[in-house]
PDB file of N, CA and C in Angstrom:
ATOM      1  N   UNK A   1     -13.835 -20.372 -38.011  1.00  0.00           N
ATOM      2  CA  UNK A   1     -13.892 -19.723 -36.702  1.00  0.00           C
ATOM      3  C   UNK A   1     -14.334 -18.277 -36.873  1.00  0.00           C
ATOM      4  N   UNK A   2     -15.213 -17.540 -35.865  1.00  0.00           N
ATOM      5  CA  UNK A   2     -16.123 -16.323 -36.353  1.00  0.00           C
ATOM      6  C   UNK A   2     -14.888 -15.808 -35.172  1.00  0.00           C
ATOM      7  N   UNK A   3     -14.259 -14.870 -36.055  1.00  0.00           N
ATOM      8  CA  UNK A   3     -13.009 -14.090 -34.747  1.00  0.00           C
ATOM      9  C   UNK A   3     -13.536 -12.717 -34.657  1.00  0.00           C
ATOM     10  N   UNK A   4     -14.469 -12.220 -35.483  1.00  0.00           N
ATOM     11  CA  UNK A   4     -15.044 -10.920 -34.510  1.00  0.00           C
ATOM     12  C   UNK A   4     -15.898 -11.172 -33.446  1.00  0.00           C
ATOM     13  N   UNK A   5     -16.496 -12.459 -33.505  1.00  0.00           N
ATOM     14  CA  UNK A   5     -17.223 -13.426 -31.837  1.00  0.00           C
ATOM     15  C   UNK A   5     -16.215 -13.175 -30.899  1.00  0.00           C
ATOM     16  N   UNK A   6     -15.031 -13.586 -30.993  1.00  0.00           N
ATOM     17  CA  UNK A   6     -13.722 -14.076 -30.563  1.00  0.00           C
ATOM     18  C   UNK A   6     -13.592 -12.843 -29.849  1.00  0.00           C
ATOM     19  N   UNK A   7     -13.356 -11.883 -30.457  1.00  0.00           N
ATOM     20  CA  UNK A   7     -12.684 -10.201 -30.468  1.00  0.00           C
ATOM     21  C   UNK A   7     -13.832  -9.921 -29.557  1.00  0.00           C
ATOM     22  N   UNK A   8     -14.836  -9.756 -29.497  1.00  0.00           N
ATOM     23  CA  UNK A   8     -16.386  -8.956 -28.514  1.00  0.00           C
ATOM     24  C   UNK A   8     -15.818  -9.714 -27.655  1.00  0.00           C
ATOM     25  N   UNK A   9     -15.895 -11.157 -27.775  1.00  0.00           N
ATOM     26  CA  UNK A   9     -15.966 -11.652 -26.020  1.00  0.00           C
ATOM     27  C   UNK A   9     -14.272 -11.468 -25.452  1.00  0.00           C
ATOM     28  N   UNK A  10     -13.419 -11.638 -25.830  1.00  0.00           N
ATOM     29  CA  UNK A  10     -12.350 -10.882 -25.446  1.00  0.00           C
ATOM     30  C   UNK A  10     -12.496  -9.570 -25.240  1.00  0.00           C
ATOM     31  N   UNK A  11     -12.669  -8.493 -25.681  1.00  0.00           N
ATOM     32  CA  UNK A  11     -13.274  -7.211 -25.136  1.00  0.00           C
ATOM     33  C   UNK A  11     -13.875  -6.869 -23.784  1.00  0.00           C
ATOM     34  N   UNK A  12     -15.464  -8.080 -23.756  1.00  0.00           N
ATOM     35  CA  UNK A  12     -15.705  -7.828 -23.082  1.00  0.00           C
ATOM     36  C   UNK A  12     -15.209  -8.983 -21.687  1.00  0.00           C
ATOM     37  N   UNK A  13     -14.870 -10.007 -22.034  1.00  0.00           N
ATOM     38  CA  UNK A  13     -13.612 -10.574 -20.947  1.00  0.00           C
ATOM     39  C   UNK A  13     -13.069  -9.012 -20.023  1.00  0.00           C
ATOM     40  N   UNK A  14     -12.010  -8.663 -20.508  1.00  0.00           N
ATOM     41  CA  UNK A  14     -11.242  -7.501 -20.206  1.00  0.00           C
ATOM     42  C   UNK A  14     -11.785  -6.423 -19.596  1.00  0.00           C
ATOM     43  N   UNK A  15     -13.114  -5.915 -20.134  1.00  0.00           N
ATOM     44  CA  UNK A  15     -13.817  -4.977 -19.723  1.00  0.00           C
ATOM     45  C   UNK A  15     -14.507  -5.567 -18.326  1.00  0.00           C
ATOM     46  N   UNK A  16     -15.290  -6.796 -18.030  1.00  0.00           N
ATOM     47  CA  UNK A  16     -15.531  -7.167 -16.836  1.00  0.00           C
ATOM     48  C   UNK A  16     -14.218  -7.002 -16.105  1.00  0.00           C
ATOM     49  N   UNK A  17     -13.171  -8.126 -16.314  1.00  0.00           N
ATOM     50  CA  UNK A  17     -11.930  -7.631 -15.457  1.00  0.00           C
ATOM     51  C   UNK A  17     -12.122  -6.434 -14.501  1.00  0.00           C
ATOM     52  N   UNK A  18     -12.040  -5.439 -15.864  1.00  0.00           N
ATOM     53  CA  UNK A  18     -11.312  -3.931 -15.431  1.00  0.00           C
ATOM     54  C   UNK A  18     -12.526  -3.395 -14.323  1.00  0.00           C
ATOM     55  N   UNK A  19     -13.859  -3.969 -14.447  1.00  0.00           N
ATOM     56  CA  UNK A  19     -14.936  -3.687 -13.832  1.00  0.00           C
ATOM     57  C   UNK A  19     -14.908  -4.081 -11.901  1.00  0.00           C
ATOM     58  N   UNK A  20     -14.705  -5.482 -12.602  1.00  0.00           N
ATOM     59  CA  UNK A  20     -15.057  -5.921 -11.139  1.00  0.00           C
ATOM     60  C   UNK A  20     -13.642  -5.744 -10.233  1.00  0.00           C
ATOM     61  N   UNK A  21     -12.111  -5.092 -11.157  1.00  0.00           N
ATOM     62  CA  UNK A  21     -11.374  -5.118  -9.538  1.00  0.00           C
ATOM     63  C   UNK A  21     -11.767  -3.578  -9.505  1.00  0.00           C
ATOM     64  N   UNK A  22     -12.755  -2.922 -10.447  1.00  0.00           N
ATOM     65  CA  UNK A  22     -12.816  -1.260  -9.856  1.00  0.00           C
ATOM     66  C   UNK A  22     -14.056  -1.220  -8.397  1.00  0.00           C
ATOM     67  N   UNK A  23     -14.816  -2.393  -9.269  1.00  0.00           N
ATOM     68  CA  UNK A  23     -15.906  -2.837  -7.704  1.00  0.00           C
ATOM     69  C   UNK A  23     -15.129  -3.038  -6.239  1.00  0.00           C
ATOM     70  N   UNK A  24     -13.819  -4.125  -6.825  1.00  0.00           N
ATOM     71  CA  UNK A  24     -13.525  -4.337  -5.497  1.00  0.00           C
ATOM     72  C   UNK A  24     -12.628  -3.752  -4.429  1.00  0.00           C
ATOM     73  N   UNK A  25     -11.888  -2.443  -5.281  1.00  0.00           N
ATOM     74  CA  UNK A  25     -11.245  -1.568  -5.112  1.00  0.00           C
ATOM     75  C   UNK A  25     -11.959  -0.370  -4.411  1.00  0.00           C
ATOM     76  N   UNK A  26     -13.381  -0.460  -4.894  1.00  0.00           N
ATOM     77  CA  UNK A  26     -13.902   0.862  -3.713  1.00  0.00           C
ATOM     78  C   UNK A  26     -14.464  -0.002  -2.778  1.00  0.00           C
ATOM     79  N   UNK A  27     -15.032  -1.087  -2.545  1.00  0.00           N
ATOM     80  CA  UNK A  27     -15.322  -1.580  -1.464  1.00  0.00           C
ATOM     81  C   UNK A  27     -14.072  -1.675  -0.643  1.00  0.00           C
ATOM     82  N   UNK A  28     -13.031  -2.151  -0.814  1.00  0.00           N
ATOM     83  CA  UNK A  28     -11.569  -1.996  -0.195  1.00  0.00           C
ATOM     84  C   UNK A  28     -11.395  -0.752   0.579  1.00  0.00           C
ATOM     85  N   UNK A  29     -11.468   0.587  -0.455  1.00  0.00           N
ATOM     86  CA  UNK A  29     -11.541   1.616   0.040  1.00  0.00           C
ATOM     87  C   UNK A  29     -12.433   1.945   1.015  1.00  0.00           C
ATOM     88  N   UNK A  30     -13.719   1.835   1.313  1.00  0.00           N
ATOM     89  CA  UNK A  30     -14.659   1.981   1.859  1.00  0.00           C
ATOM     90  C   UNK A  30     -14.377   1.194   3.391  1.00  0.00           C
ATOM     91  N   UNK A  31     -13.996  -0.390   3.173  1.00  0.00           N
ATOM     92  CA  UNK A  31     -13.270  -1.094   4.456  1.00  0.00           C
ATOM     93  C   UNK A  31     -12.119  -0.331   5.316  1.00  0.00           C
ATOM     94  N   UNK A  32     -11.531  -0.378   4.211  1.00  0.00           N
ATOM     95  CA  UNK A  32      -9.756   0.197   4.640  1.00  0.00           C
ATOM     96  C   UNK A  32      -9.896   2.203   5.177  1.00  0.00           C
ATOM     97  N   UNK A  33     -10.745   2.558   4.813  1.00  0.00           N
ATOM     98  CA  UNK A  33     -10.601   3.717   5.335  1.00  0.00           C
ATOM     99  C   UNK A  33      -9.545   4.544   4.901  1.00  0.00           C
ATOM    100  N   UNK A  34      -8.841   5.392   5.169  1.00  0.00           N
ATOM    101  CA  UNK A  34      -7.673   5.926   5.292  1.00  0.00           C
ATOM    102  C   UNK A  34      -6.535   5.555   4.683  1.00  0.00           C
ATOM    103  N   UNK A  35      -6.414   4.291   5.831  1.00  0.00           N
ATOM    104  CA  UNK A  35      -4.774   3.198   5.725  1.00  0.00           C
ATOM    105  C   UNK A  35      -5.061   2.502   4.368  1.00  0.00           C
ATOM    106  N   UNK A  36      -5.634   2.713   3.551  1.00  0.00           N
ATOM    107  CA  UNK A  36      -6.157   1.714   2.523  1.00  0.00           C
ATOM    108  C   UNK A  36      -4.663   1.829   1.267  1.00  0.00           C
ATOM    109  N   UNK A  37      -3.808   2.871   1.824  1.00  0.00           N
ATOM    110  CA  UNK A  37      -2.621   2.696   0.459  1.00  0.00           C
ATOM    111  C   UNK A  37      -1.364   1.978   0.702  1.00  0.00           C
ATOM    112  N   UNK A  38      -1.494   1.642   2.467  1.00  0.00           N
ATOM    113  CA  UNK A  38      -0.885   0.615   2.974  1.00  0.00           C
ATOM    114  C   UNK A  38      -1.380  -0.778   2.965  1.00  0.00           C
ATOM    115  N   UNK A  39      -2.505  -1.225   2.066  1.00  0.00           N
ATOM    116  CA  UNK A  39      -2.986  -2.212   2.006  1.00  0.00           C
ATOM    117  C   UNK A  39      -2.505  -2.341   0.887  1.00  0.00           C
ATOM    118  N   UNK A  40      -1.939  -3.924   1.037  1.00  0.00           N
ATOM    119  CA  UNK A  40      -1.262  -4.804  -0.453  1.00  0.00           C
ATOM    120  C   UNK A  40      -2.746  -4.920  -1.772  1.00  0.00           C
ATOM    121  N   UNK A  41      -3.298  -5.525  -0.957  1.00  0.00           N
ATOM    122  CA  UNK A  41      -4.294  -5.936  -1.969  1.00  0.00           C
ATOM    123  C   UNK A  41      -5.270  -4.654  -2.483  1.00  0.00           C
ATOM    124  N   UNK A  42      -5.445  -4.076  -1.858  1.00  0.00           N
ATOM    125  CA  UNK A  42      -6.120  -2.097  -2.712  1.00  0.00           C
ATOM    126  C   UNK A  42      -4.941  -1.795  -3.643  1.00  0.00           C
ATOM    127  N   UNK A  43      -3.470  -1.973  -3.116  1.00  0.00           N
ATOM    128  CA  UNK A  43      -2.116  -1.700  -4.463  1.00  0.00           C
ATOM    129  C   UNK A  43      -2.362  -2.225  -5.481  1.00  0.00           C
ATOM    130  N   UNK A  44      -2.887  -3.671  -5.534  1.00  0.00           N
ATOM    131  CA  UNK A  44      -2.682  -4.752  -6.650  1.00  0.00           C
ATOM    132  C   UNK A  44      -4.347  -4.352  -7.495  1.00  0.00           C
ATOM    133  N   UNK A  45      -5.077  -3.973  -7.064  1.00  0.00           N
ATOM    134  CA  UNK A  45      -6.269  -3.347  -7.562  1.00  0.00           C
ATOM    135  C   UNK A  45      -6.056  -2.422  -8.179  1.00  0.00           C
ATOM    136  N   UNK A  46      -4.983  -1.723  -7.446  1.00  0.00           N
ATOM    137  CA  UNK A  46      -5.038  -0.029  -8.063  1.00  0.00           C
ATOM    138  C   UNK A  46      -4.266  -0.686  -9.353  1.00  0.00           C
ATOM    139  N   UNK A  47      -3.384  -1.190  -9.381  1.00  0.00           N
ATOM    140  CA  UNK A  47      -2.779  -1.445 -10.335  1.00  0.00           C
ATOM    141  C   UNK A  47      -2.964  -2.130 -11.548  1.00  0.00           C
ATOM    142  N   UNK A  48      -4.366  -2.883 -11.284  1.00  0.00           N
ATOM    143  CA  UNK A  48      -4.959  -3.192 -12.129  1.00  0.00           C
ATOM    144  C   UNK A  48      -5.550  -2.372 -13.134  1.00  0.00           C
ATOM    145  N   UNK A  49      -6.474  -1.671 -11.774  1.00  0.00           N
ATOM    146  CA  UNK A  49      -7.197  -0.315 -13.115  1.00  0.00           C
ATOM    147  C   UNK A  49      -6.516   0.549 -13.196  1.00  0.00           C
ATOM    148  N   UNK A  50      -5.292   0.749 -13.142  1.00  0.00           N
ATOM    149  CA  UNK A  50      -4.689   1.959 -13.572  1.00  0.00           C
ATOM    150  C   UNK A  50      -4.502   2.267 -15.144  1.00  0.00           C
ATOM    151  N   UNK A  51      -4.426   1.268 -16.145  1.00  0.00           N
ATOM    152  CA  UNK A  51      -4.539   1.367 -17.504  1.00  0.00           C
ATOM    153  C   UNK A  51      -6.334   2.454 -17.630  1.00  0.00           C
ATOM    154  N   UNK A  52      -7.466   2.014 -17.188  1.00  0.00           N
ATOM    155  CA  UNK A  52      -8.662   2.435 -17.652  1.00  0.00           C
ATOM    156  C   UNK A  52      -8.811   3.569 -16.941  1.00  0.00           C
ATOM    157  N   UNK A  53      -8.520   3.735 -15.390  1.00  0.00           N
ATOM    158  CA  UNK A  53      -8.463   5.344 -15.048  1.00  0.00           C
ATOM    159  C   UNK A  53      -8.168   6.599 -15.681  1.00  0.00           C
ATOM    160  N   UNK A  54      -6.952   5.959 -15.820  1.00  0.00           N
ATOM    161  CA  UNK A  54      -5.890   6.531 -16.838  1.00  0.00           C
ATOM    162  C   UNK A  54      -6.359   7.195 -18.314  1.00  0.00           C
ATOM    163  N   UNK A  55      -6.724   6.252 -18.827  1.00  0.00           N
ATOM    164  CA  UNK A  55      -7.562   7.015 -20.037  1.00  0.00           C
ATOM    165  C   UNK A  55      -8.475   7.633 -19.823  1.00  0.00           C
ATOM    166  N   UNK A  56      -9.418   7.608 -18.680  1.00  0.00           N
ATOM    167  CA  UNK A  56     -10.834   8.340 -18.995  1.00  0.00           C
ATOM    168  C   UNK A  56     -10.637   9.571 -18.000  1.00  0.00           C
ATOM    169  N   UNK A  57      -9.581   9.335 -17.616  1.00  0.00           N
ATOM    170  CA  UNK A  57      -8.442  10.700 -16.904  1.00  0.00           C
ATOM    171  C   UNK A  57      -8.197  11.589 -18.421  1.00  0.00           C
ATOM    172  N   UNK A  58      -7.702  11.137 -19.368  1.00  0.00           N
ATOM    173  CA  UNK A  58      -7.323  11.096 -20.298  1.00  0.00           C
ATOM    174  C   UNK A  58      -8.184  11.937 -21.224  1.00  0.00           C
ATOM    175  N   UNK A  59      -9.732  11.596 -20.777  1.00  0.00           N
ATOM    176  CA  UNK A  59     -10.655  11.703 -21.988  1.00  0.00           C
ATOM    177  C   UNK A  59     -11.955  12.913 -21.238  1.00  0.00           C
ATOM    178  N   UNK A  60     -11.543  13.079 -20.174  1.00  0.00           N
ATOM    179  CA  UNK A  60     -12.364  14.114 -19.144  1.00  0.00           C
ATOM    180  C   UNK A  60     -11.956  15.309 -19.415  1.00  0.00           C
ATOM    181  N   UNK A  61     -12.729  16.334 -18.962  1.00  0.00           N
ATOM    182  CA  UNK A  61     -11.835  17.503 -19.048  1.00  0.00           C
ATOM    183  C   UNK A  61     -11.611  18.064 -17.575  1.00  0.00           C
ATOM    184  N   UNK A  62     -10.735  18.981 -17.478  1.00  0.00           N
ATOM    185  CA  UNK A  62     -10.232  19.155 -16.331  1.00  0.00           C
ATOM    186  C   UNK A  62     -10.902  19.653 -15.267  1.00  0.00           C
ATOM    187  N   UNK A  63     -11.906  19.715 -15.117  1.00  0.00           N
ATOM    188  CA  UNK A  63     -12.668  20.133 -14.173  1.00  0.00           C
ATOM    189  C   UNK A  63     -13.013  19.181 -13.127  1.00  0.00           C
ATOM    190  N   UNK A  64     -13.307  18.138 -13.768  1.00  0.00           N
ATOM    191  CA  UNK A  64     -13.843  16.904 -12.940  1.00  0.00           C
ATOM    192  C   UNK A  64     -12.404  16.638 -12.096  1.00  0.00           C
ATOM    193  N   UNK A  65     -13.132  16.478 -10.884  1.00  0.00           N
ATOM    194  CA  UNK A  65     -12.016  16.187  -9.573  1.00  0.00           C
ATOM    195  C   UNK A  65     -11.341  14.616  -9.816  1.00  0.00           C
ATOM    196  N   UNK A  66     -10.006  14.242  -9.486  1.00  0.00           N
ATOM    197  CA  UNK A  66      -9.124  13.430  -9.246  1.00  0.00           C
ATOM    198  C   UNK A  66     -10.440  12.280  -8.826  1.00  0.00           C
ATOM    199  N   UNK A  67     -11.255  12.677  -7.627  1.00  0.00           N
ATOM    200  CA  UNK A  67     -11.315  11.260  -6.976  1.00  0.00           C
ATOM    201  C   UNK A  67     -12.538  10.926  -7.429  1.00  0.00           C
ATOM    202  N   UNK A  68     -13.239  11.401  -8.125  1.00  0.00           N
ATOM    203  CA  UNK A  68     -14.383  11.328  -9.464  1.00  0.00           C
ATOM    204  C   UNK A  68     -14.212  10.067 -10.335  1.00  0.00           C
ATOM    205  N   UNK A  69     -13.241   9.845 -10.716  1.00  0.00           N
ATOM    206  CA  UNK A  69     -12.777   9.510 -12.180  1.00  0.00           C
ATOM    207  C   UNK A  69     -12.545   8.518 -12.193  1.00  0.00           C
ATOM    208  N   UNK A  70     -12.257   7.543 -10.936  1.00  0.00           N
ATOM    209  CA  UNK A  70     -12.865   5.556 -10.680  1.00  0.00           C
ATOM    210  C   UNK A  70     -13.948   5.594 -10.964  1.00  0.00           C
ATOM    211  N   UNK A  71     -14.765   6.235 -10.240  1.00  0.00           N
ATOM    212  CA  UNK A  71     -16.459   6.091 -10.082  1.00  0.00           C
ATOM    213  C   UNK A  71     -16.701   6.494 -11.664  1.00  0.00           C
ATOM    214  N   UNK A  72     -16.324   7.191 -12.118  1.00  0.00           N
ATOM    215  CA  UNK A  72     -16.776   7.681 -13.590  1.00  0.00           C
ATOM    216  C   UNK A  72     -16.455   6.399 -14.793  1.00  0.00           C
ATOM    217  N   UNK A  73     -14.895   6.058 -14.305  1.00  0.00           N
ATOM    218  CA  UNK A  73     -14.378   4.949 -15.238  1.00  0.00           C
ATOM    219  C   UNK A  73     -15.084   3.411 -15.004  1.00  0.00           C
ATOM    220  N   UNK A  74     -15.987   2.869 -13.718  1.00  0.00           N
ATOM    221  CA  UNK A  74     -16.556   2.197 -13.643  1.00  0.00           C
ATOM    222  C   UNK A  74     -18.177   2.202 -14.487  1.00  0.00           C
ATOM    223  N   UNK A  75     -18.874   3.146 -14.410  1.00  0.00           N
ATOM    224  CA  UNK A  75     -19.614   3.293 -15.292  1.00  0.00           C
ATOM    225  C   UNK A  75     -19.762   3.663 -16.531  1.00  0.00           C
ATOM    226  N   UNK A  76     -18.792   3.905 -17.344  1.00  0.00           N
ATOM    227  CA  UNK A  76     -18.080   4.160 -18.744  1.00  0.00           C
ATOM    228  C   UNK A  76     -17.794   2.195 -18.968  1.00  0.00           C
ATOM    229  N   UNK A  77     -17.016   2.007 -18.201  1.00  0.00           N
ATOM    230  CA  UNK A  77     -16.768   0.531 -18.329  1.00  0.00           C
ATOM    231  C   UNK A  77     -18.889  -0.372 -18.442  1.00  0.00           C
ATOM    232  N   UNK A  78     -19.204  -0.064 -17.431  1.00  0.00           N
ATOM    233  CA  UNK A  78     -20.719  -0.359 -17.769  1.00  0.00           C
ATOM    234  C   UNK A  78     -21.309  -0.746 -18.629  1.00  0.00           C
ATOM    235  N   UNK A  79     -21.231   0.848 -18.826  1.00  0.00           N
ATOM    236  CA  UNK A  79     -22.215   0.910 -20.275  1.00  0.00           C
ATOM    237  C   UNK A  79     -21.336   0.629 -21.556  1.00  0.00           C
ATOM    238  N   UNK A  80     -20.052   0.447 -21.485  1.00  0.00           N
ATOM    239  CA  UNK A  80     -19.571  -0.376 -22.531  1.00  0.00           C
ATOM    240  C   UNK A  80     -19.871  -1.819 -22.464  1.00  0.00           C
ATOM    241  N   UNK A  81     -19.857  -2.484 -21.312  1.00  0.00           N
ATOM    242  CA  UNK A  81     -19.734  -3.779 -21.217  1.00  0.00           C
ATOM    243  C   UNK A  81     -21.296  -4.369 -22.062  1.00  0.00           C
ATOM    244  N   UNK A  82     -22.158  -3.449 -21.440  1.00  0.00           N
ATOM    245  CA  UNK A  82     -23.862  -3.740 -22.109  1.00  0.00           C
ATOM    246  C   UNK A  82     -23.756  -3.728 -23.458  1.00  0.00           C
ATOM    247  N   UNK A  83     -22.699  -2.503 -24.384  1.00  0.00           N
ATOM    248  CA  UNK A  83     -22.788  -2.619 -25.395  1.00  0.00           C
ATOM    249  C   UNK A  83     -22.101  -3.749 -26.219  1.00  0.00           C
ATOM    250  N   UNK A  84     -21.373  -4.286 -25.705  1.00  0.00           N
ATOM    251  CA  UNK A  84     -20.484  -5.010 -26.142  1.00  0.00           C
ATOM    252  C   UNK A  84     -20.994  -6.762 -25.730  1.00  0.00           C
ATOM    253  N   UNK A  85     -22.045  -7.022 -25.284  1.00  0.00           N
ATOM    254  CA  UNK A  85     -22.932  -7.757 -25.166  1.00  0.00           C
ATOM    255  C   UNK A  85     -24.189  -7.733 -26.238  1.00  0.00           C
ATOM    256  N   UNK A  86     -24.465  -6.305 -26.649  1.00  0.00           N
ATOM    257  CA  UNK A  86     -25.855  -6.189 -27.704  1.00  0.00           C
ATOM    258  C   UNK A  86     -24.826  -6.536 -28.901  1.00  0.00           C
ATOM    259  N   UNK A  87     -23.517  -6.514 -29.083  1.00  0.00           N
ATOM    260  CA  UNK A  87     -22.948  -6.942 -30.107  1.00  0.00           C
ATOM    261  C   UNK A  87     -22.632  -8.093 -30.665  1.00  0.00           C
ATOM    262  N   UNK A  88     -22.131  -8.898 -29.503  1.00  0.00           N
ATOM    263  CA  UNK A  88     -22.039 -10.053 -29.123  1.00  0.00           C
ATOM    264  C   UNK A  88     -23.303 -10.797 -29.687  1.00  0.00           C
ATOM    265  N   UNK A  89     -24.542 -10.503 -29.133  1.00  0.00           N
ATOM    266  CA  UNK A  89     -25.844 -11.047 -29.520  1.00  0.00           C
ATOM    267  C   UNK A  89     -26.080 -10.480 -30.802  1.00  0.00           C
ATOM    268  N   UNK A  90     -25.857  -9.529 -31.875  1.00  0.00           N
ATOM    269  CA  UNK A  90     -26.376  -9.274 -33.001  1.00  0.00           C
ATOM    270  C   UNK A  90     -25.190 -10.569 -33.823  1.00  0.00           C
ATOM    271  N   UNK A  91     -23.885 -10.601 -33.537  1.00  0.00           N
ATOM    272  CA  UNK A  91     -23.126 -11.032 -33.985  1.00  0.00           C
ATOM    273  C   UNK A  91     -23.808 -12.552 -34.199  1.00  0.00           C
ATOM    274  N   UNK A  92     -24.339 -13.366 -33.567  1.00  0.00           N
ATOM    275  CA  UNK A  92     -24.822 -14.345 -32.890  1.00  0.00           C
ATOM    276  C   UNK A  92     -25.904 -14.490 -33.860  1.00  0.00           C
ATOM    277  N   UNK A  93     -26.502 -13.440 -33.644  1.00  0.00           N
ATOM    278  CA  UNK A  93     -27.960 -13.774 -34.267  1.00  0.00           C
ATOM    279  C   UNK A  93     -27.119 -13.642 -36.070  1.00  0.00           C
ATOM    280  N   UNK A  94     -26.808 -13.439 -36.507  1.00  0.00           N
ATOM    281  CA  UNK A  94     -26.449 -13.069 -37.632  1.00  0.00           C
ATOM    282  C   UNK A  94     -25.891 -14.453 -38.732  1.00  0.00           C
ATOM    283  N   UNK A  95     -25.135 -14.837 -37.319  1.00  0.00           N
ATOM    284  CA  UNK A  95     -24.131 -16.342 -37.791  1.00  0.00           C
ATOM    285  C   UNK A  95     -25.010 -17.199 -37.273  1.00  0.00           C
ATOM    286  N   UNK A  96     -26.314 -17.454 -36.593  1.00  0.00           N
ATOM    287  CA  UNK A  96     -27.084 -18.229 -36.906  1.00  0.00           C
ATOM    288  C   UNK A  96     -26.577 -19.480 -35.219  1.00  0.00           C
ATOM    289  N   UNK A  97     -25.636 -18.826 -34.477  1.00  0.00           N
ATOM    290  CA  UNK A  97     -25.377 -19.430 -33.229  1.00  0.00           C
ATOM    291  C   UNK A  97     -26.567 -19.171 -32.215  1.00  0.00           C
ATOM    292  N   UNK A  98     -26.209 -20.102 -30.926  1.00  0.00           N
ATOM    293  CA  UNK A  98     -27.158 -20.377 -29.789  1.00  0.00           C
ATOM    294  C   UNK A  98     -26.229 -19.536 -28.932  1.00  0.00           C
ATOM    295  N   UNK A  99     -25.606 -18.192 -29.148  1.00  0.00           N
ATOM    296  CA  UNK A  99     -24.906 -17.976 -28.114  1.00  0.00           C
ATOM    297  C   UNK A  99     -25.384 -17.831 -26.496  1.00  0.00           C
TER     298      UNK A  99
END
């Protein structure tokens, strides 16, 4: 069993995750307007990405504004996810799979 295959696509498993409830979390926002922290399902979003906000909260420096830093952590997530796909495929090509 090739478990650094294993490990990329788990990675990037996780990393879509964290992607698409940050997608669906500003469209939420964008619906919900305002009232959007009285909405259950924007909570259960937020709470999702709150691990990856969190870090790239983490990894910013303080200048960059609070409400920046979804939009920032969605495209950090991005361009990881692409990379972690060119890995995936070198990995692939290497071990001689049809991934």
């Amino acid at each position: 069993m090739q478990y650094d295959l294993l490990l990329v696509s788990l990675l990037r498993v996780i990393v879509e995750v964290a992607g698409f409830a940050l997608l669906g979390r500003g469209a939420l926002a964008l619906l919900a307007g305002k009232s959007r922290h009285q909405n259950i399902f924007y909570l259960i979003l937020e709470r999702i990405t709150r691990p990856a906000v969190s870090a790239v909260r983490w990894i910013t420096p303080r200048f960059i504004i609070d409400a920046h830093v979804p939009m920032l952590t969605f495209f950090l997530l991005f361009w990881l996810w692409i990379a972690l796909a060119m890995v995936k495929r070198y990995l692939c090509a290497i071990q001689g799979l049809a991934c």
